[in-house]
Protein backbone atom coordinates (compact mmCIF):
# COMPACT_ATOMS: atom_id res chain seq x y z
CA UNK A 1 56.95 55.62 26.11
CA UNK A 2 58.32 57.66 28.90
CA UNK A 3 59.17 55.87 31.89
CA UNK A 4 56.63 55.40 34.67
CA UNK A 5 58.41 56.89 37.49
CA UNK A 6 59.33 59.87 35.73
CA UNK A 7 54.86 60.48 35.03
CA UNK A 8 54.37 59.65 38.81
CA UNK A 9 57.05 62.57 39.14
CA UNK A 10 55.95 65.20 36.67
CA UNK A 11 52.51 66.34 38.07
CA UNK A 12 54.56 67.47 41.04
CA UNK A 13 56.44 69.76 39.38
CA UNK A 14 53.72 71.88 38.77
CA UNK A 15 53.88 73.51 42.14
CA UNK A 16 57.59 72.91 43.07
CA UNK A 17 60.30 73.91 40.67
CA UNK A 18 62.36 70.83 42.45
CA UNK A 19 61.80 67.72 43.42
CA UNK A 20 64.81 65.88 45.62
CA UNK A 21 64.52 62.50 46.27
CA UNK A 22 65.96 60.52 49.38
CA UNK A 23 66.71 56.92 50.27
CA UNK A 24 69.20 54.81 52.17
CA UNK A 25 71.27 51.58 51.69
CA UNK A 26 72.53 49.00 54.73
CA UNK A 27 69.80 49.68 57.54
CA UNK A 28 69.87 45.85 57.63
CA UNK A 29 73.48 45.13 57.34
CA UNK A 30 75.69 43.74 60.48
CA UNK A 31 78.64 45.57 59.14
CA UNK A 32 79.58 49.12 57.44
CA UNK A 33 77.72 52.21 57.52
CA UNK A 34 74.45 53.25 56.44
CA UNK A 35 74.89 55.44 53.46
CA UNK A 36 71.94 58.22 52.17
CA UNK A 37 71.63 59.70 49.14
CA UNK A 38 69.28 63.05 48.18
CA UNK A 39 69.30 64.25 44.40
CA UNK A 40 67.95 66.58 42.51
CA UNK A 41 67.11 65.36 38.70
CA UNK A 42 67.07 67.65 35.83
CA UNK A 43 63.76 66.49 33.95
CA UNK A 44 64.64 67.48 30.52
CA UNK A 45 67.36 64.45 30.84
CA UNK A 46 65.50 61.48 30.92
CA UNK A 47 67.44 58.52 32.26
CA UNK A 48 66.48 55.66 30.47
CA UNK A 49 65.71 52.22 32.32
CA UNK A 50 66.00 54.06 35.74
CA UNK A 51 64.39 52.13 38.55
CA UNK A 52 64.51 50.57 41.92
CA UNK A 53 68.25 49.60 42.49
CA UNK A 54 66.94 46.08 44.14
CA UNK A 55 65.81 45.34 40.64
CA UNK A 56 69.08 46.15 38.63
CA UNK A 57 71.92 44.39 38.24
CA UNK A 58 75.25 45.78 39.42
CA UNK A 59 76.52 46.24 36.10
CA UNK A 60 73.67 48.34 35.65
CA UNK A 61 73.53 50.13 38.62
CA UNK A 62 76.86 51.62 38.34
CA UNK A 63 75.95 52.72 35.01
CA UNK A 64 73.12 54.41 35.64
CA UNK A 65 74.91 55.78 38.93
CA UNK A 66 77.28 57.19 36.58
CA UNK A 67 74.17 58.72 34.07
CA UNK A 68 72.88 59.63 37.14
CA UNK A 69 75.80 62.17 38.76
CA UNK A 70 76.01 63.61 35.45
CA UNK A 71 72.82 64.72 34.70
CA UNK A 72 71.50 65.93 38.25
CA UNK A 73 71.13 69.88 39.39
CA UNK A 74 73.00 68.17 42.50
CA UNK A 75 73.24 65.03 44.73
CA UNK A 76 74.98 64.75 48.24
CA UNK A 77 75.81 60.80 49.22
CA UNK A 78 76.31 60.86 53.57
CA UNK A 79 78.22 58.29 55.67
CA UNK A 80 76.39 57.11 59.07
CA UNK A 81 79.64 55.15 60.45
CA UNK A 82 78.36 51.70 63.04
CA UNK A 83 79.55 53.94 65.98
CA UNK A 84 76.84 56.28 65.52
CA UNK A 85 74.43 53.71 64.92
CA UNK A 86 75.52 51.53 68.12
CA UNK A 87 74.65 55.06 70.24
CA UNK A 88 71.83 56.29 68.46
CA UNK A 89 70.30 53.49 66.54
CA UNK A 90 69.88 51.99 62.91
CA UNK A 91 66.57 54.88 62.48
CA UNK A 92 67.80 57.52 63.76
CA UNK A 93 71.26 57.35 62.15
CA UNK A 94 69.45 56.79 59.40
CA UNK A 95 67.19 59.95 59.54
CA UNK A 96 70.28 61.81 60.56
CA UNK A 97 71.94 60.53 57.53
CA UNK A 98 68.73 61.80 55.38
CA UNK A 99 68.75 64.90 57.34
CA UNK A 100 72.43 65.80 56.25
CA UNK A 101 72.01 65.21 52.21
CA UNK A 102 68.90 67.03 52.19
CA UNK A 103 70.10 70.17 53.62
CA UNK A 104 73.21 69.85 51.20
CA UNK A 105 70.44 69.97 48.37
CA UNK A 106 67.64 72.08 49.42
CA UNK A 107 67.05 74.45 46.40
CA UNK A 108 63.94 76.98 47.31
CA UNK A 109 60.53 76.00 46.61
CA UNK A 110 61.52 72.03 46.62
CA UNK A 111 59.35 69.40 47.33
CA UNK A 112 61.17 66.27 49.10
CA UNK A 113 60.05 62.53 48.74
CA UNK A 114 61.94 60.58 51.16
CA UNK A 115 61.65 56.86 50.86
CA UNK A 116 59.93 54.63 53.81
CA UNK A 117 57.52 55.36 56.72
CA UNK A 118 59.67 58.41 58.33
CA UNK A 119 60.18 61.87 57.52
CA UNK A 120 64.25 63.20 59.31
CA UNK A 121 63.17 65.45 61.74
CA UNK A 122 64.15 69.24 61.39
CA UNK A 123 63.58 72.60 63.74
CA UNK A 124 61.93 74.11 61.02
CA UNK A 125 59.15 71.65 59.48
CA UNK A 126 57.51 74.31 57.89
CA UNK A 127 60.25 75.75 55.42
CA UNK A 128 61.11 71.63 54.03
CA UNK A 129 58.23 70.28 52.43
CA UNK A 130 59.02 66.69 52.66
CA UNK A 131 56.46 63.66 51.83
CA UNK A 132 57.39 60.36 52.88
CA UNK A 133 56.86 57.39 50.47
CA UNK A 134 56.29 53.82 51.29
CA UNK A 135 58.07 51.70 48.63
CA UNK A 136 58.74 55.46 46.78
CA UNK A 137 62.32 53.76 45.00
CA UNK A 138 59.45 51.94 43.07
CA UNK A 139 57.56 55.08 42.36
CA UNK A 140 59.53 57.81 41.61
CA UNK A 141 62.23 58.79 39.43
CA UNK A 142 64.19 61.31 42.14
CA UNK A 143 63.52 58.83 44.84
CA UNK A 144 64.87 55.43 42.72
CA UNK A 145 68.13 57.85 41.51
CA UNK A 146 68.70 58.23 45.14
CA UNK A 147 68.72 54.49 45.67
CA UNK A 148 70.76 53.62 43.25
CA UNK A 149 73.56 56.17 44.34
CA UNK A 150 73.55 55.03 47.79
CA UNK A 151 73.69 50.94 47.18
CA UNK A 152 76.60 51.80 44.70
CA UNK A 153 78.39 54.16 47.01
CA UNK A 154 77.97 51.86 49.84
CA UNK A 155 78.53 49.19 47.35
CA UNK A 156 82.04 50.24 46.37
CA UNK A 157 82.94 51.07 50.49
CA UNK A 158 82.25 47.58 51.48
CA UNK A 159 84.40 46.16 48.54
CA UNK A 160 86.83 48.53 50.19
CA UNK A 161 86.56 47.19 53.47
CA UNK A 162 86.85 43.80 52.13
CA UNK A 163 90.40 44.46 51.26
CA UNK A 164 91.19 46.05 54.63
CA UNK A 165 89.39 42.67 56.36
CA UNK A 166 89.87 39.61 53.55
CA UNK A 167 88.52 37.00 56.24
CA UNK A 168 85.36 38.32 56.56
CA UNK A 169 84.33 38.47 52.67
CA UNK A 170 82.75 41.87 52.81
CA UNK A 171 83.31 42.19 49.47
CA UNK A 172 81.12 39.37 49.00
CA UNK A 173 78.14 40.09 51.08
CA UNK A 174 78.24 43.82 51.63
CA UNK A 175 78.29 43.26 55.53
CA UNK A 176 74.62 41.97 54.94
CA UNK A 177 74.15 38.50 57.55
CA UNK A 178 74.64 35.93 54.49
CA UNK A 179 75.49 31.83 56.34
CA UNK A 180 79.14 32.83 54.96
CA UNK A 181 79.12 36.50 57.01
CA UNK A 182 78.01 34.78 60.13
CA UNK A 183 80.19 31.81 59.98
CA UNK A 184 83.16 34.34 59.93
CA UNK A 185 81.75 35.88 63.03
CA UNK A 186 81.14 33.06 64.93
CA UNK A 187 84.81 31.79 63.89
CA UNK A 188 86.68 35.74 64.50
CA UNK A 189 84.66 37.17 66.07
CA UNK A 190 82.96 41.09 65.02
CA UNK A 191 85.88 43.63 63.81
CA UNK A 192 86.15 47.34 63.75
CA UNK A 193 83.55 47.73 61.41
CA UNK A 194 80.64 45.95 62.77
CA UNK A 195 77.49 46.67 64.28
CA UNK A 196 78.32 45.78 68.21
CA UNK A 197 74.35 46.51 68.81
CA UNK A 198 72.98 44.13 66.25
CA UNK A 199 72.01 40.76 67.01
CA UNK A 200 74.03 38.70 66.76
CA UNK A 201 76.86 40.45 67.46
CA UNK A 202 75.37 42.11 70.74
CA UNK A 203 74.60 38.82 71.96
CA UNK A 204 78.60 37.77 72.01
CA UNK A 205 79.27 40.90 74.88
């Protein structure tokens, strides 16, 4: 039996020869960027046991992130460093983050599901057909691929950053406000990487 997402994702191809899916990983993070994925899935490769990233293992994840890169028309993973989202905020650095990958994929005659409440906002609405999805990494195939490649690249950055800070355990918790996170920030305080507008790092200036 095919997988689910991929029949919630079919019946749109009818009327767009592309579908590109979008999502996000670390909105809720204290520490590290928010990273955004859009790809572009070839539908005659069928990924097996693709699905939400929240409900995979890592082990799995980077597998599948590997399937994943190899069988799309095209991806694009995009960096939102905590600078920009101190000035702008976590949404719109998000959105702008969206924004970027989708206009490195945009194939004519695409149709683009972009996970959550919010569409990225562009001068010319009319030429990107974009949907938003509520809970879409659940739903659809393009939109779940997305996930997955922006938790592992994020993933793999914060594992990097936990080298380049040890005391903080990034490695660990991704950045994410685990007792162990905020026990390092209460002890050293926040470092290069952090959020300085999240609570409760704002609350320290």
């Amino acid at each position: 039996m095919m997988n689910q997402l991929y029949l919630h994702d079919l019946p749109l191809l009818r009327n767009h020869k592309y579908l590109i899916g979008v999502d996000e990983a670390g909105r809720g993070a204290l520490a590290g960027p928010v990273v955004c994925a859009a790809v572009v899935l070839d539908y005659r490769q069928v990924i097996d046991r693709l699905n939400d990233s929240k409900q995979l293992s890592p082990a799995r994840r980077e597998a599948l992130f590997e399937e994943i890169i190899k069988a799309a028309f095209t991806y694009k993973v995009v960096s939102i460093p905590p600078p920009y989202i101190d000035a702008f905020n976590i949404l719109e650095a998000t959105l702008e983050g969206m924004k970027r990958a989708i206009l490195a994929t945009w194939k004519p005659n695409s149709l683009c599901l972009v996970d959550g409440p919010h569409l990225p906002p562009f001068p010319t609405t009319n030429v990107i057909d974009m949907r938003a999805v509520v809970d879409g990494d659940a739903l659809h195939a393009c939109i779940a691929a997305a996930s997955i490649l922006a938790k592992v690249s994020r993933d793999r950055m914060m594992v990097e950053y936990g080298r380049l800070f040890p005391e903080y355990g990034f490695e660990r918790h991704k950045g994410y406000g685990t007792a162990q996170h905020r026990q390092a920030l209460s002890q050293l305080g926040p470092c290069s990487i952090h959020r300085y507008s999240f609570a409760p790092i704002k609350s320290r200036g």
